[in-house]
C-alpha atoms as a PDB file:
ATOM      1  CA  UNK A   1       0.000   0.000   0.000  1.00  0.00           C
ATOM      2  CA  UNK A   2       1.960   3.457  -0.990  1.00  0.00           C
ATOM      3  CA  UNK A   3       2.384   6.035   1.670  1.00  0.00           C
ATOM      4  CA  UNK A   4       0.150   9.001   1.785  1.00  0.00           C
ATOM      5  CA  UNK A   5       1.808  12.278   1.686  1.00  0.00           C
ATOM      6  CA  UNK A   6       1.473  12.706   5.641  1.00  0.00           C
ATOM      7  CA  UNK A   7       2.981   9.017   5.931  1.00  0.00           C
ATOM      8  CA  UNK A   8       6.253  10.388   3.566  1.00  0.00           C
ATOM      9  CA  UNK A   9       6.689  13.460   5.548  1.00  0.00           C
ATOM     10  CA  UNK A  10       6.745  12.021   8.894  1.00  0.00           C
ATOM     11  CA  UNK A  11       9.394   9.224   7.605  1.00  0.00           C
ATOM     12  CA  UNK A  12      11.355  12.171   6.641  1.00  0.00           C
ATOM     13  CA  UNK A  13      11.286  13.244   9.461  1.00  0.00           C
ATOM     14  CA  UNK A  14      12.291  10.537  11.194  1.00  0.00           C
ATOM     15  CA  UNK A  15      14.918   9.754   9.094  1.00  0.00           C
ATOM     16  CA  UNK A  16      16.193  13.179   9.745  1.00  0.00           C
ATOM     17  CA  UNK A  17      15.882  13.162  13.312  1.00  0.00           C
ATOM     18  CA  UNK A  18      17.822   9.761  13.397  1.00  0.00           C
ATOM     19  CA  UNK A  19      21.026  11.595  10.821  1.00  0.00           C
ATOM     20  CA  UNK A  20      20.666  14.168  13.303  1.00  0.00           C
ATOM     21  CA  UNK A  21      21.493  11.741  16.490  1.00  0.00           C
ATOM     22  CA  UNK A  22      23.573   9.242  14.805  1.00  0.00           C
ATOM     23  CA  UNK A  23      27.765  10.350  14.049  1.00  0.00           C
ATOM     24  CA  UNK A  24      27.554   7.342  11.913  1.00  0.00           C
ATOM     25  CA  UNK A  25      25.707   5.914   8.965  1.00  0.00           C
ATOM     26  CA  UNK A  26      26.849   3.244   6.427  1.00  0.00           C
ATOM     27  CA  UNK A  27      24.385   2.678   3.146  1.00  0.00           C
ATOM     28  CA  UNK A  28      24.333  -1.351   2.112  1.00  0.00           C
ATOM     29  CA  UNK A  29      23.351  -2.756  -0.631  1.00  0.00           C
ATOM     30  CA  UNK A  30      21.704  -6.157   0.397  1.00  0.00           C
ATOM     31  CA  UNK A  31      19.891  -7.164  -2.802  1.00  0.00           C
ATOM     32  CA  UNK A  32      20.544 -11.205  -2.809  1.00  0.00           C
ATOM     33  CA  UNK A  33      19.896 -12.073   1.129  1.00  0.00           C
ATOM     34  CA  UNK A  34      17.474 -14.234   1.818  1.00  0.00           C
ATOM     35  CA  UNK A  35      15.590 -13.624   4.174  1.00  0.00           C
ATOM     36  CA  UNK A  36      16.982 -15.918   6.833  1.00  0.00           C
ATOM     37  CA  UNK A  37      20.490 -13.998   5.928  1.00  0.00           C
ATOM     38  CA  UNK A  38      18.851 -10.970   6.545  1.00  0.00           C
ATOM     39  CA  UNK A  39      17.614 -11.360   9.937  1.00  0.00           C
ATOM     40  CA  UNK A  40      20.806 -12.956  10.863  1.00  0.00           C
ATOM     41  CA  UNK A  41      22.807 -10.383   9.587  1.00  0.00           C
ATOM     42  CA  UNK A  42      20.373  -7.733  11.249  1.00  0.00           C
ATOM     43  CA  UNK A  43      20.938  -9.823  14.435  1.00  0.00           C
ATOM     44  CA  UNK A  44      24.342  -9.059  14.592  1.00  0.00           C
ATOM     45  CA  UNK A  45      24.187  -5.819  13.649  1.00  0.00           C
ATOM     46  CA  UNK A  46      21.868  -4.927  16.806  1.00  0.00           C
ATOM     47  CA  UNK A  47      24.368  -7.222  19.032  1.00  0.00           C
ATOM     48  CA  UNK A  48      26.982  -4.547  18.318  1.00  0.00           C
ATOM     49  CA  UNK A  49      24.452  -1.593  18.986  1.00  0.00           C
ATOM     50  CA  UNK A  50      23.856  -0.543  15.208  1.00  0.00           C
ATOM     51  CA  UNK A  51      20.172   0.290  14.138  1.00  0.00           C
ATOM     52  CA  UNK A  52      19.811  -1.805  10.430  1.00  0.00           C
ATOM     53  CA  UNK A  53      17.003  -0.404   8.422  1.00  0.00           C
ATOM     54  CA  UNK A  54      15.641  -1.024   5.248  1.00  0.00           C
ATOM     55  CA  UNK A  55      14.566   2.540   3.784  1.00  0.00           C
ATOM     56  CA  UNK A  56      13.525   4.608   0.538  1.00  0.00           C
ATOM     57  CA  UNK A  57      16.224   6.062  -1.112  1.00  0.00           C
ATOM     58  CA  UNK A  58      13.984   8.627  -1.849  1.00  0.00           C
ATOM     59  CA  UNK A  59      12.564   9.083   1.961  1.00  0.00           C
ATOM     60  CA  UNK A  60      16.505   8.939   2.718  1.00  0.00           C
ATOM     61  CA  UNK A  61      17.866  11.739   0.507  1.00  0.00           C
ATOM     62  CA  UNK A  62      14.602  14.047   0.630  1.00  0.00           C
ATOM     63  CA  UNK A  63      15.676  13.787   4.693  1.00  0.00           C
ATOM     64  CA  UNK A  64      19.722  14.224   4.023  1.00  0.00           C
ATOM     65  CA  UNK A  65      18.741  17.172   1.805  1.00  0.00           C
ATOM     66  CA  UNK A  66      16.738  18.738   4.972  1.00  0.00           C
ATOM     67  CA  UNK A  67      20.061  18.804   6.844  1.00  0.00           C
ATOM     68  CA  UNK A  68      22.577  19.546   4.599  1.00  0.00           C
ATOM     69  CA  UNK A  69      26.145  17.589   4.755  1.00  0.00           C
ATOM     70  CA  UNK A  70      25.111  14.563   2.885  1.00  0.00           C
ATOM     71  CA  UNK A  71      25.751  15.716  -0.712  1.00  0.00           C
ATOM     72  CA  UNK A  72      28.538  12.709  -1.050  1.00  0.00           C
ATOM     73  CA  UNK A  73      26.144   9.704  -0.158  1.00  0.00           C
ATOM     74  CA  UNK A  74      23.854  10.938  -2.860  1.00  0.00           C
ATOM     75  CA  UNK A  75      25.013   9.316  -5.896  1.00  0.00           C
ATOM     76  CA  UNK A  76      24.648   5.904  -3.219  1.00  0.00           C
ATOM     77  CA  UNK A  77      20.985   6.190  -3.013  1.00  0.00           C
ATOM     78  CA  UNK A  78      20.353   3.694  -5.580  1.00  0.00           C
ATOM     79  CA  UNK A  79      18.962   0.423  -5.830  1.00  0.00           C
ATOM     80  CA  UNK A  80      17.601  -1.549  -3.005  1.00  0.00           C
ATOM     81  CA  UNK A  81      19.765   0.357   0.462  1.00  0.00           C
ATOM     82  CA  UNK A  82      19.564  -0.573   3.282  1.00  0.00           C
ATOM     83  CA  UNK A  83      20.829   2.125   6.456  1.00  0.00           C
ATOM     84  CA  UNK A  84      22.822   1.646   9.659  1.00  0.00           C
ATOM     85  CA  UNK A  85      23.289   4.127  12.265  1.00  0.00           C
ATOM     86  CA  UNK A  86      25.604   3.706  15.204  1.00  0.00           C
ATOM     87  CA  UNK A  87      27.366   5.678  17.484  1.00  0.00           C
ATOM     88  CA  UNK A  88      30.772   3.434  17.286  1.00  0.00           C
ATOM     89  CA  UNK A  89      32.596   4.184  13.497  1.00  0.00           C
ATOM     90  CA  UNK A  90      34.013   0.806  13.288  1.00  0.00           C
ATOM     91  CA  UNK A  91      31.095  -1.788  14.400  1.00  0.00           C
ATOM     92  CA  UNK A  92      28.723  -1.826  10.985  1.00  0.00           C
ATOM     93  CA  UNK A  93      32.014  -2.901   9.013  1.00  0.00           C
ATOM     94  CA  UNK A  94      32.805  -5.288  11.245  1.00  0.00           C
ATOM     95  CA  UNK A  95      29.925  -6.627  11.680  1.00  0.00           C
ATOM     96  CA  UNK A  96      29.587  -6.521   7.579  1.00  0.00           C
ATOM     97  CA  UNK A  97      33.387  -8.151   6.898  1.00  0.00           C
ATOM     98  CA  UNK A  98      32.719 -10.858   9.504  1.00  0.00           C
ATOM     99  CA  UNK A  99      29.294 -11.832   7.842  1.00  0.00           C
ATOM    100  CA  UNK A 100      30.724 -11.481   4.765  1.00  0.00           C
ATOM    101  CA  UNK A 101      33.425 -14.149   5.591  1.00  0.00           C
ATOM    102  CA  UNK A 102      30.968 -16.184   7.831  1.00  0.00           C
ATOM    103  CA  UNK A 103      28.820 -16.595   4.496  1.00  0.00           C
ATOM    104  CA  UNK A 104      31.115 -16.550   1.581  1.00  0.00           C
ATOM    105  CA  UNK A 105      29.001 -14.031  -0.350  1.00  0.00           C
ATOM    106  CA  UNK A 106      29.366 -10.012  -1.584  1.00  0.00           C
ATOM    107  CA  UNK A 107      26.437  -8.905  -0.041  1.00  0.00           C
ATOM    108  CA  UNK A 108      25.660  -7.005   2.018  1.00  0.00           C
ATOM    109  CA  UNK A 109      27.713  -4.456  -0.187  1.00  0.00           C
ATOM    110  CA  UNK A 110      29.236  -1.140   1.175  1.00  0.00           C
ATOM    111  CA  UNK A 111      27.900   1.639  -0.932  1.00  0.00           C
ATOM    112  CA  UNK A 112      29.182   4.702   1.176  1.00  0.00           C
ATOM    113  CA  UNK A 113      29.821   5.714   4.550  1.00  0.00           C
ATOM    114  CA  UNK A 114      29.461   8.698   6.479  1.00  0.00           C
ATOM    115  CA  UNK A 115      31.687   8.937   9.750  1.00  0.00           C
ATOM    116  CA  UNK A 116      31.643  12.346  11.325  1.00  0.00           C
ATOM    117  CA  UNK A 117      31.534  14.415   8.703  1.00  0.00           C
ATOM    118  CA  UNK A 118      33.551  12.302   6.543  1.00  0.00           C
ATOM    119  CA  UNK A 119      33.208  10.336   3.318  1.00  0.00           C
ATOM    120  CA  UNK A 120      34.340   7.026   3.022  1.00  0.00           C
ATOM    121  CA  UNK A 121      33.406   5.242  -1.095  1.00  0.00           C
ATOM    122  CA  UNK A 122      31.999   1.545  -1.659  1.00  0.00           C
ATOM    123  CA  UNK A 123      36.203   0.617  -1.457  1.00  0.00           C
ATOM    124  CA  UNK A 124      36.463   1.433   1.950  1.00  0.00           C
ATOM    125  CA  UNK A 125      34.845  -1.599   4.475  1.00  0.00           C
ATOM    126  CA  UNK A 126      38.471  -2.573   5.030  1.00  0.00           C
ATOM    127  CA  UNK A 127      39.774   0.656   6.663  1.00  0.00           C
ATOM    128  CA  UNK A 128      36.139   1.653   8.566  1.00  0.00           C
ATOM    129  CA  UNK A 129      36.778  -2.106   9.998  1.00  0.00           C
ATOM    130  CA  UNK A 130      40.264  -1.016  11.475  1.00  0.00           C
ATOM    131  CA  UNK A 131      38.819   2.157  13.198  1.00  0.00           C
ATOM    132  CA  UNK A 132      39.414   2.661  17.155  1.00  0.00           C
ATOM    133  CA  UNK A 133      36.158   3.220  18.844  1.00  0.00           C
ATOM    134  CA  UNK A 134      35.573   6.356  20.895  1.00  0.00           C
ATOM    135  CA  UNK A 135      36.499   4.566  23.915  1.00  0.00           C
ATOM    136  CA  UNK A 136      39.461   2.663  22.782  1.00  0.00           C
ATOM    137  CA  UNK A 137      41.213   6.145  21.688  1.00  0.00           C
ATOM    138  CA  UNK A 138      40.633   7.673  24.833  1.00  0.00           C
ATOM    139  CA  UNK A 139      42.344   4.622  26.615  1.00  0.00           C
ATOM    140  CA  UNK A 140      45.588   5.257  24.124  1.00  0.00           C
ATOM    141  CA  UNK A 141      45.591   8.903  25.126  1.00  0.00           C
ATOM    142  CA  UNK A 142      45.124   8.337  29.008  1.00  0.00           C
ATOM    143  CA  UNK A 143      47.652   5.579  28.293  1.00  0.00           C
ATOM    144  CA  UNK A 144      50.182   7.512  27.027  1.00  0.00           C
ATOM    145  CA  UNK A 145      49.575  10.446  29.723  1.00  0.00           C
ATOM    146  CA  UNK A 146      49.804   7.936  32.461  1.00  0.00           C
ATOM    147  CA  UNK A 147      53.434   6.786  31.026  1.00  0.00           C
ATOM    148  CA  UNK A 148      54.891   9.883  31.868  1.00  0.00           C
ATOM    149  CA  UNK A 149      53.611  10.037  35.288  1.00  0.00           C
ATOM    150  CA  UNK A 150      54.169   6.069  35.916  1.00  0.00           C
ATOM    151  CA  UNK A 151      57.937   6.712  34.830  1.00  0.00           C
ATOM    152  CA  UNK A 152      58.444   9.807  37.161  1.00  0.00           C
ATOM    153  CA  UNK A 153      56.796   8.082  40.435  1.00  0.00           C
ATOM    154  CA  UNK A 154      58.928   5.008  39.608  1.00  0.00           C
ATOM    155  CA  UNK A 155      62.278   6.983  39.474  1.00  0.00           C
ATOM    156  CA  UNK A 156      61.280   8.497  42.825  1.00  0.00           C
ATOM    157  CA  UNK A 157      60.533   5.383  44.317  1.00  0.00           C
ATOM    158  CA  UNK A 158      63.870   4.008  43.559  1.00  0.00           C
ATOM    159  CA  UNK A 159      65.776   6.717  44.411  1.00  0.00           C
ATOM    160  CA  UNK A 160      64.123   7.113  47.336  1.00  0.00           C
ATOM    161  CA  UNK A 161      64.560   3.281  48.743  1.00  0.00           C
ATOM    162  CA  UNK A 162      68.280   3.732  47.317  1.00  0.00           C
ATOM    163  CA  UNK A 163      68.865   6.732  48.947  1.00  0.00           C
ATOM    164  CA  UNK A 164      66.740   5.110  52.399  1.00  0.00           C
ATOM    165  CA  UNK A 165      69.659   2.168  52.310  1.00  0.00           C
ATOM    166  CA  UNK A 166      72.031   4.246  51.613  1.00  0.00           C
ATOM    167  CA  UNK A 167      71.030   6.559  54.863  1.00  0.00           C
ATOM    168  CA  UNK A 168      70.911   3.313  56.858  1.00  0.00           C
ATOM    169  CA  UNK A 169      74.225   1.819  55.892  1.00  0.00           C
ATOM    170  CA  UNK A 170      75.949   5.595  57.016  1.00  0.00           C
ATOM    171  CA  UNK A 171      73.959   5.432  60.265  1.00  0.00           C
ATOM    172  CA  UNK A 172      74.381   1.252  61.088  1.00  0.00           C
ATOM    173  CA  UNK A 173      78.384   2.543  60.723  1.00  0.00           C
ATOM    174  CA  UNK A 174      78.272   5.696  63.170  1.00  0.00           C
ATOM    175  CA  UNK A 175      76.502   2.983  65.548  1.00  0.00           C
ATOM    176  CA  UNK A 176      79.027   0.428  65.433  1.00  0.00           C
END
């Protein structure tokens, strides 16, 4: 049954409202599953916290065009797409290469991705996959200001028990 005009503009909407939230959206192509792939792959995709929707390409770029910023995924919104949206750069490609190599097959296909304000073409699945998440970059960066820190408290503490024994050997002498 088509969607009435009010339907269409509330999907937009929607669809805006979710761009608007979500840092992160791959487009798919997943023309082939069947539908026992499908919901398997959409499985894993909400195990690692991504949203997998089918959508209108139409619905989709009518609601990119409300925002602005999207001008690069246009040329994408072809033939059947499907959408994730996630928080975490990295988890839709992962998610995608390990199905992918689970099943043997080319589908579902990467047709663009949008990270933060940044591109990434059909080519890229391999590099999105080796992304950091938020979380793990902030653990590098507290990781490599705790180094400093760790080294200078270290130093301190052996000087300090060196210089202690050293004290103590001086003063066991003056005793004896």
């Amino acid at each position: 049954m088509p969607m009435t005009r009010k339907q269409k503009a509330e999907a937009v909407e929607a669809i805006a409202s979710k761009l608007q939230e979500t840092p992160t959206i791959y487009l798919t192509n997943y023309s082939g599953l069947s539908v026992a792939e499908m919901n398997e792959l959409r499985g894993k995709f909400r195990a690692a916290n991504v949203e997998y929707r089918v959508l209108k390409n139409t619905l989709v770029r009518k609601a990119m065009e409300s925002l602005g910023g999207y001008e690069a995924l246009y040329d994408q919104l072809n033939d059947p797409t499907a959408v994730a949206f996630t928080e975490e750069p990295a988890a839709p490609a992962r998610v995608m290469k390990d199905f992918l190599e689970d099943n043997k097959k080319e589908i579902p296909a990467l047709k663009g991705a949008f990270v933060d304000g940044a591109f990434y073409g059909a080519d890229a699945l391999e590099i999105l996959s080796k992304l950091k998440s938020k979380d793990e970059i902030l653990g590098d960066i507290l990781g490599l200001l705790m180094a400093p820190m760790t080294n200078v408290v270290g130093a301190l503490q052996g000087q300090g028990s060196t210089l202690v024994g050293a004290i103590k050997q001086i003063a066991e002498r003056e005793e004896d």
